[in-house]
PDB file of N, CA and C in Angstrom:
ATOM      1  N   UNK A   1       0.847  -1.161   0.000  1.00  0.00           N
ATOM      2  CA  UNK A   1       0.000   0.000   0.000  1.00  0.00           C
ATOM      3  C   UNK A   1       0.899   1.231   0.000  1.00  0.00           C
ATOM      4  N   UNK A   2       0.149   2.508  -0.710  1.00  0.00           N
ATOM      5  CA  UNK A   2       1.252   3.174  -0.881  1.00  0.00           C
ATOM      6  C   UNK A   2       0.606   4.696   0.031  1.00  0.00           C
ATOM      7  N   UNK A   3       1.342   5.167   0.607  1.00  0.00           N
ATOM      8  CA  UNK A   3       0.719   6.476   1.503  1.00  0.00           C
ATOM      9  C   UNK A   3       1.345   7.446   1.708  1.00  0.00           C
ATOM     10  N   UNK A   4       0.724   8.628   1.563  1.00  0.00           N
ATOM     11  CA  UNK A   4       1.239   9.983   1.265  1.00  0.00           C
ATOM     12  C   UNK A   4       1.469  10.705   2.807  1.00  0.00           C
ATOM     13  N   UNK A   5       2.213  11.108   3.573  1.00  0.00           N
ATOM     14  CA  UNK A   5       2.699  11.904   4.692  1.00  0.00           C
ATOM     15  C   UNK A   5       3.101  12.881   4.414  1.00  0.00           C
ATOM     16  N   UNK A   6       2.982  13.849   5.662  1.00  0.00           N
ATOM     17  CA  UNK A   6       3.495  15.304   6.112  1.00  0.00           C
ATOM     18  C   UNK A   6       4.267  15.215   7.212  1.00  0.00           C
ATOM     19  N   UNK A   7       5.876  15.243   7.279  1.00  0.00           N
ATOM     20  CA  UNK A   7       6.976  14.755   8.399  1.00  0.00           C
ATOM     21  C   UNK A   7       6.337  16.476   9.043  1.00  0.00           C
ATOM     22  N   UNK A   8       6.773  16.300  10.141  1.00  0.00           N
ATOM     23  CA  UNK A   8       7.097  17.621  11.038  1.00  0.00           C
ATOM     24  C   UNK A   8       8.312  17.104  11.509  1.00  0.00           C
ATOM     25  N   UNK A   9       9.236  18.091  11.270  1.00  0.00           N
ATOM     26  CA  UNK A   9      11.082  16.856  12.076  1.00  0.00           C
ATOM     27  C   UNK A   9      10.786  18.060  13.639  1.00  0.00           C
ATOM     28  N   UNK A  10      11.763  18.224  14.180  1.00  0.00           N
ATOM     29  CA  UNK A  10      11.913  18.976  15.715  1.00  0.00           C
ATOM     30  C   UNK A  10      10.743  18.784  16.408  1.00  0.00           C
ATOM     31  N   UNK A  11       9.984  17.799  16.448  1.00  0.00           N
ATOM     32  CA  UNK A  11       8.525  18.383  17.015  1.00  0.00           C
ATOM     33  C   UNK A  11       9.028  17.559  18.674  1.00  0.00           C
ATOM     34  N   UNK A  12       8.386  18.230  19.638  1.00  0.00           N
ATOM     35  CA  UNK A  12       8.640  18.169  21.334  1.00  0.00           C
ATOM     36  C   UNK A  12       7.921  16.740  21.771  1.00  0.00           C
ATOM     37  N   UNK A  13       6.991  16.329  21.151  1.00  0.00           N
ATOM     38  CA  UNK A  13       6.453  15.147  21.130  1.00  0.00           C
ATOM     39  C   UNK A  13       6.007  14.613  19.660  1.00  0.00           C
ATOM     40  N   UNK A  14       7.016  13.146  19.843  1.00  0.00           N
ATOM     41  CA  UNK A  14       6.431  12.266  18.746  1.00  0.00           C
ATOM     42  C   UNK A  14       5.329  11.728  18.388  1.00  0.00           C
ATOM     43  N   UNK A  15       5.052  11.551  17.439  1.00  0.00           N
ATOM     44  CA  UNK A  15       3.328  10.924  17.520  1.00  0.00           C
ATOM     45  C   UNK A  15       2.876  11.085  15.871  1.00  0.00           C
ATOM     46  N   UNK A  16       1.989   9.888  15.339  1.00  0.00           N
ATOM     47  CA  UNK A  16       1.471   9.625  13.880  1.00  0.00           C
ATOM     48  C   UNK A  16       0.195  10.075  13.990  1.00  0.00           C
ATOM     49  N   UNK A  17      -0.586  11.292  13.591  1.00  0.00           N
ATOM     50  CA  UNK A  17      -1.492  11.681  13.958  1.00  0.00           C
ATOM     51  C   UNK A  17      -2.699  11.534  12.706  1.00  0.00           C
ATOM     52  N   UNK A  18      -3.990  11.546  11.834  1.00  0.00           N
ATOM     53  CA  UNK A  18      -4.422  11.512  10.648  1.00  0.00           C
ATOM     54  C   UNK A  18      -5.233  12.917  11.173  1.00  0.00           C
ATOM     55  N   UNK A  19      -5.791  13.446   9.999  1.00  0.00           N
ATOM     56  CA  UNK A  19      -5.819  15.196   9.859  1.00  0.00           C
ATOM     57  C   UNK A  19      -7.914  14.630   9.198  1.00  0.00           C
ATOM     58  N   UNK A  20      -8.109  15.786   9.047  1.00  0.00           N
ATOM     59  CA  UNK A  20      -9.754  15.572   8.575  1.00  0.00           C
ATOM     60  C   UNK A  20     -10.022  14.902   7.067  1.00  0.00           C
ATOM     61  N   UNK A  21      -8.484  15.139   6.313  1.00  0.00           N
ATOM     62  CA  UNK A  21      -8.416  14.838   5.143  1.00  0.00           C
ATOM     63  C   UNK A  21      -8.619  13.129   4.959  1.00  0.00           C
ATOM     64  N   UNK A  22      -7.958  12.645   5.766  1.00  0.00           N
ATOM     65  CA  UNK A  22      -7.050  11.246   6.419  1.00  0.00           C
ATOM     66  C   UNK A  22      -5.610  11.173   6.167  1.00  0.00           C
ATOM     67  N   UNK A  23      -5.282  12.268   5.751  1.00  0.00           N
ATOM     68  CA  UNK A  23      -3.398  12.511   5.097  1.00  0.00           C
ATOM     69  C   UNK A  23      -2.865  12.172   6.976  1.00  0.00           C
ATOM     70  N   UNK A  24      -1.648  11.665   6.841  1.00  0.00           N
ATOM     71  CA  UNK A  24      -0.984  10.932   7.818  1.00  0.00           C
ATOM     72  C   UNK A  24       0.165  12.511   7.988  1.00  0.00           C
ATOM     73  N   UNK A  25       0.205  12.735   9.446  1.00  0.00           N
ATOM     74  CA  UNK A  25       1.117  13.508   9.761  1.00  0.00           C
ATOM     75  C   UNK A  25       1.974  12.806  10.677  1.00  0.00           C
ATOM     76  N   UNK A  26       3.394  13.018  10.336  1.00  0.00           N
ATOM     77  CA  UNK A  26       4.463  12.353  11.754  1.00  0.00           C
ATOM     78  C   UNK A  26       4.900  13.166  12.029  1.00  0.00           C
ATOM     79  N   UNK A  27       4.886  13.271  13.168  1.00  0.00           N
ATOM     80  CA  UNK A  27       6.287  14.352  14.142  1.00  0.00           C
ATOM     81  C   UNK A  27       7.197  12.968  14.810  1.00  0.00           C
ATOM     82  N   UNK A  28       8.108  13.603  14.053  1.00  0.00           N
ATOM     83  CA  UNK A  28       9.700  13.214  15.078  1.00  0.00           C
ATOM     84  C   UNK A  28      10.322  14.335  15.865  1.00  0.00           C
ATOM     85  N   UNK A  29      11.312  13.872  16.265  1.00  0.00           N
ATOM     86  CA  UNK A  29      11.851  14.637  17.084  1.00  0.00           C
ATOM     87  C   UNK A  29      13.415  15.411  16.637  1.00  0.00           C
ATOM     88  N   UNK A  30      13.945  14.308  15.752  1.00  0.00           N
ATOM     89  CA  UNK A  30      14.760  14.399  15.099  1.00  0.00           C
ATOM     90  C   UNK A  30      15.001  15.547  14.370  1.00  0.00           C
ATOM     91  N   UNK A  31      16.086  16.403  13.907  1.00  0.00           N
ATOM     92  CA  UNK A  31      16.269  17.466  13.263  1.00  0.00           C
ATOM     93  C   UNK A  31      16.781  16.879  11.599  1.00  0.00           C
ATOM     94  N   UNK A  32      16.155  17.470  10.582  1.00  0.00           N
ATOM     95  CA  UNK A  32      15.964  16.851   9.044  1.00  0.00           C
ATOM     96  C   UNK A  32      17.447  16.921   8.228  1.00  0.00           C
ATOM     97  N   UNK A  33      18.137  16.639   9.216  1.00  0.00           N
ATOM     98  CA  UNK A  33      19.934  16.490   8.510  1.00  0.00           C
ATOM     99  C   UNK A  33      20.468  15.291   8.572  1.00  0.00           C
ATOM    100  N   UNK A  34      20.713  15.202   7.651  1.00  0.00           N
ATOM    101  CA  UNK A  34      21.408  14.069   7.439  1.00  0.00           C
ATOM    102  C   UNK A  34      20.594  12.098   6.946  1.00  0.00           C
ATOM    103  N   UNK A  35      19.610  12.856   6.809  1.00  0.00           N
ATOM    104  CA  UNK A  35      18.616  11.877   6.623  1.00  0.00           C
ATOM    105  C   UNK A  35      18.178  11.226   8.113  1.00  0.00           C
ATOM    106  N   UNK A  36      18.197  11.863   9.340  1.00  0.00           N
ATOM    107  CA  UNK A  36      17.659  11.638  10.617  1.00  0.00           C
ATOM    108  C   UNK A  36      16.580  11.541  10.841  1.00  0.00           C
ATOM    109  N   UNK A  37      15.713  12.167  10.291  1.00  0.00           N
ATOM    110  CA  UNK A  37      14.178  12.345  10.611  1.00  0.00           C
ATOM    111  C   UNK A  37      13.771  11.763  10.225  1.00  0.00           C
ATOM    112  N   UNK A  38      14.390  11.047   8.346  1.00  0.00           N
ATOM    113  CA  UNK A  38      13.476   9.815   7.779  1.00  0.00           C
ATOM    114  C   UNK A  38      13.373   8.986   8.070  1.00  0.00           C
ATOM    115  N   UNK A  39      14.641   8.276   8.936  1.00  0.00           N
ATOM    116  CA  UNK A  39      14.885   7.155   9.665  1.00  0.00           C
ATOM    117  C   UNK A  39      14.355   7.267  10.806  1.00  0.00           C
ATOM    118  N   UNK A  40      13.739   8.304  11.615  1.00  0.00           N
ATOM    119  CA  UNK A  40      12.817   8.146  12.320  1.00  0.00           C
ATOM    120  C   UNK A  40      11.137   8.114  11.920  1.00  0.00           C
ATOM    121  N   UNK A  41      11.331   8.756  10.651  1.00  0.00           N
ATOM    122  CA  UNK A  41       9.513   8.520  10.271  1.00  0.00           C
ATOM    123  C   UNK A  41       9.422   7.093   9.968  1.00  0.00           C
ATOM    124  N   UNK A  42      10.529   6.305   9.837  1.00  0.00           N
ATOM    125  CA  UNK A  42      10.134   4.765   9.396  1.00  0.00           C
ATOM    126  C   UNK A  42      10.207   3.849  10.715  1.00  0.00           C
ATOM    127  N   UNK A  43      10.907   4.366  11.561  1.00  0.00           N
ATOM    128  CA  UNK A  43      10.405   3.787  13.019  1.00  0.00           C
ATOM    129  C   UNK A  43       9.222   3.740  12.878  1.00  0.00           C
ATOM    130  N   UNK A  44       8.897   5.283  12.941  1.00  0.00           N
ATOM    131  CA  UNK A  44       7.199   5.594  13.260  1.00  0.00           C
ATOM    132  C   UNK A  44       6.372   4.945  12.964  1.00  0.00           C
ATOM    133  N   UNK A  45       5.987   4.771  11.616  1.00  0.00           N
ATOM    134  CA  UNK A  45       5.179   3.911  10.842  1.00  0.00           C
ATOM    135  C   UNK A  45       5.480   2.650  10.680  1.00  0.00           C
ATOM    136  N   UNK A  46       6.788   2.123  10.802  1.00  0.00           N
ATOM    137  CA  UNK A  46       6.541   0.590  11.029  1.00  0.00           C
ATOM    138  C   UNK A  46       5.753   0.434  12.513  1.00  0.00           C
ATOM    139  N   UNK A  47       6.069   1.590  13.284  1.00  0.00           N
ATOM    140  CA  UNK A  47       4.773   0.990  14.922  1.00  0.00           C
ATOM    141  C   UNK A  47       3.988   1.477  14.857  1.00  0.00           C
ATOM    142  N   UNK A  48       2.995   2.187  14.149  1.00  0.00           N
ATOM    143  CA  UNK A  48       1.824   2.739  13.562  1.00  0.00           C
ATOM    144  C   UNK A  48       1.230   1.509  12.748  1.00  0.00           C
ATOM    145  N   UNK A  49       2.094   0.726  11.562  1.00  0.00           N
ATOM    146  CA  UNK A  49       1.508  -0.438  11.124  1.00  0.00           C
ATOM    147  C   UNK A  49       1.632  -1.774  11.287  1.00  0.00           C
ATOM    148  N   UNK A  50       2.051  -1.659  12.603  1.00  0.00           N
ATOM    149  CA  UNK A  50       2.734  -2.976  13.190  1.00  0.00           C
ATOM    150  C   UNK A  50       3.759  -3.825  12.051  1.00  0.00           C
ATOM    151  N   UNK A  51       4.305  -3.595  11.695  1.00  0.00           N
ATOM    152  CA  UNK A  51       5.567  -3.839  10.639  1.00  0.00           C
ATOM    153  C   UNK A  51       6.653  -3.765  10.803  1.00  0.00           C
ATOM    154  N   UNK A  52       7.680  -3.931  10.230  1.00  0.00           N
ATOM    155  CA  UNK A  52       8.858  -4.727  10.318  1.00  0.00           C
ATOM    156  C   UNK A  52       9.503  -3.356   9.527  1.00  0.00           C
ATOM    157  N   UNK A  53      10.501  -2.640  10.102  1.00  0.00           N
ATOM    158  CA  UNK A  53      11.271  -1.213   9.475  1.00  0.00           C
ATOM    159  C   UNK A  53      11.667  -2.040   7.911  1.00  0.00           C
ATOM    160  N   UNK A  54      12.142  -2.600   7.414  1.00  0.00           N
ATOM    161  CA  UNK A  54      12.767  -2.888   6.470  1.00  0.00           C
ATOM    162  C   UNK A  54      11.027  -3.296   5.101  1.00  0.00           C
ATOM    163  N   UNK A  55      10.331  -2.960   5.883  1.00  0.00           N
ATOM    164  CA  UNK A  55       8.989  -3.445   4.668  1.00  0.00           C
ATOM    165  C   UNK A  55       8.269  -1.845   4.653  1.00  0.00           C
ATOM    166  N   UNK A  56       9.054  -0.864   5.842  1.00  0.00           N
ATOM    167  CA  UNK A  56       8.843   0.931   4.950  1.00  0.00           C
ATOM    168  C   UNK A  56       9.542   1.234   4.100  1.00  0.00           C
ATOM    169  N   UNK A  57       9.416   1.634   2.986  1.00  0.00           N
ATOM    170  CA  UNK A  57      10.510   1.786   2.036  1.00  0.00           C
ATOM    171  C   UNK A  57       9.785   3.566   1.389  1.00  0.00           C
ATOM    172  N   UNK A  58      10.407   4.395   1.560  1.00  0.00           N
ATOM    173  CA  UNK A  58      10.811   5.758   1.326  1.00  0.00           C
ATOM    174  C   UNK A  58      11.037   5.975  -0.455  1.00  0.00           C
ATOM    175  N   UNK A  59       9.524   6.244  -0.769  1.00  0.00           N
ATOM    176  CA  UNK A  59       9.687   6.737  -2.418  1.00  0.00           C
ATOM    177  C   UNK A  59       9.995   7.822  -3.868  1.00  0.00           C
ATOM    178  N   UNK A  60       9.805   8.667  -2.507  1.00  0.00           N
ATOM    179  CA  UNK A  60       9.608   9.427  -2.941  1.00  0.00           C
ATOM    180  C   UNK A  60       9.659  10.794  -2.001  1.00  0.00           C
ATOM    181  N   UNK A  61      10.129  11.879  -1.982  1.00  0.00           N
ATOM    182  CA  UNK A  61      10.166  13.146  -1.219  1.00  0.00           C
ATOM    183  C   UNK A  61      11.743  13.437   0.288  1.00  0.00           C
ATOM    184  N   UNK A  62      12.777  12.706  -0.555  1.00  0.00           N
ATOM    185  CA  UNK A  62      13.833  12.110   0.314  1.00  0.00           C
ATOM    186  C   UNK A  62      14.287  13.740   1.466  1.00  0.00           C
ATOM    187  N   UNK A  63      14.226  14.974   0.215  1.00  0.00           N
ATOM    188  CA  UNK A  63      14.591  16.207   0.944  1.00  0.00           C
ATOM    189  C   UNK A  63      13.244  17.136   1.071  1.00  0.00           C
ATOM    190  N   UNK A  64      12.287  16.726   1.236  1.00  0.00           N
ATOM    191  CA  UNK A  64      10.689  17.356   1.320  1.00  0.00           C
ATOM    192  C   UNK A  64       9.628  16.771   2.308  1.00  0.00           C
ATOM    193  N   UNK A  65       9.016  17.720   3.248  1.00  0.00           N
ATOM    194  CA  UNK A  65       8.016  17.122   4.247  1.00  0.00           C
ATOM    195  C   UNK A  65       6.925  16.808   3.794  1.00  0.00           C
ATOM    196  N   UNK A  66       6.622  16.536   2.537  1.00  0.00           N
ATOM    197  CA  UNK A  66       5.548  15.693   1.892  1.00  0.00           C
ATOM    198  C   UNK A  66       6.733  14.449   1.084  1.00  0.00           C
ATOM    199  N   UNK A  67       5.763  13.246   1.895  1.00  0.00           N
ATOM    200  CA  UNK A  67       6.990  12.191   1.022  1.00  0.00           C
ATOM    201  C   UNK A  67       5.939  11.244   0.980  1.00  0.00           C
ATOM    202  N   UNK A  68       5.970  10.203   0.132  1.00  0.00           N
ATOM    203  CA  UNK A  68       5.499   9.637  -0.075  1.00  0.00           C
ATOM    204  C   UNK A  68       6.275   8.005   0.176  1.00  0.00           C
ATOM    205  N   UNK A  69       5.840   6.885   0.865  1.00  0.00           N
ATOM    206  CA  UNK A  69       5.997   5.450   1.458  1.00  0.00           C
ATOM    207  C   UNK A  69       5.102   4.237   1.171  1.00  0.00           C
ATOM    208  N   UNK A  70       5.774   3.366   0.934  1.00  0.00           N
ATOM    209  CA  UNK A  70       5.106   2.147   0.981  1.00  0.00           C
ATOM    210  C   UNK A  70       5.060   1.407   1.596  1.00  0.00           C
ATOM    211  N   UNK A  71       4.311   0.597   2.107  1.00  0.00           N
ATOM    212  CA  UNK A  71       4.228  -0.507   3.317  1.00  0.00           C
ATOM    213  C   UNK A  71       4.250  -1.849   2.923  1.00  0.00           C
ATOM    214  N   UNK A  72       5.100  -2.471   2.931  1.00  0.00           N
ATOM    215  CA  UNK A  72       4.800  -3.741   2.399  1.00  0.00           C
ATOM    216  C   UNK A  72       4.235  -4.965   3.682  1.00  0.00           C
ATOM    217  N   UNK A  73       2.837  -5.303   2.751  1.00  0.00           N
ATOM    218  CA  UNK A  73       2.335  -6.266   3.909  1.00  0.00           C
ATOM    219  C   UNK A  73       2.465  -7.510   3.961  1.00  0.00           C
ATOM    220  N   UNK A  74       2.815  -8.552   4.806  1.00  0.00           N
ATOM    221  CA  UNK A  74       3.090 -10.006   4.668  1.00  0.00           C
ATOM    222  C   UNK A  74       2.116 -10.941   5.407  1.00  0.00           C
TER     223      UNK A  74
END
């Protein structure tokens, strides 16, 4: 399945929140250097979809807080 997010990186509390739209927002905590924050939005959502980090795979939006992910389900 493929799903469209809005990262917030620095945010004071973490948390996968859905908006009125159903668009998926993550806050990490992480600051967006170095590819830190993405590797924390895939924490996120592998425990948001009970999944395994290596079945989030990052498609799209590598330097942009709209990115787009896939979940692979088993």
């Amino acid at each position: 399945m493929k799903i469209s997010i809005i990262v917030h990186p620095n945010a004071k509390k973490p948390r996968v929140e859905k908006d009125l739209l159903d668009t998926l927002h993550v806050y990490v905590s992480e600051p967006p250097l170095e590819g830190k924050a993405n590797k924390a939005v895939i924490e996120s959502l592998s425990a948001y979809f009970h999944t395994k980090r290596g079945n989030v795979i990052l498609l799209s939006g590598e330097k942009s807080k709209n990115k787009l992910f896939e979940i692979i389900e088993k």
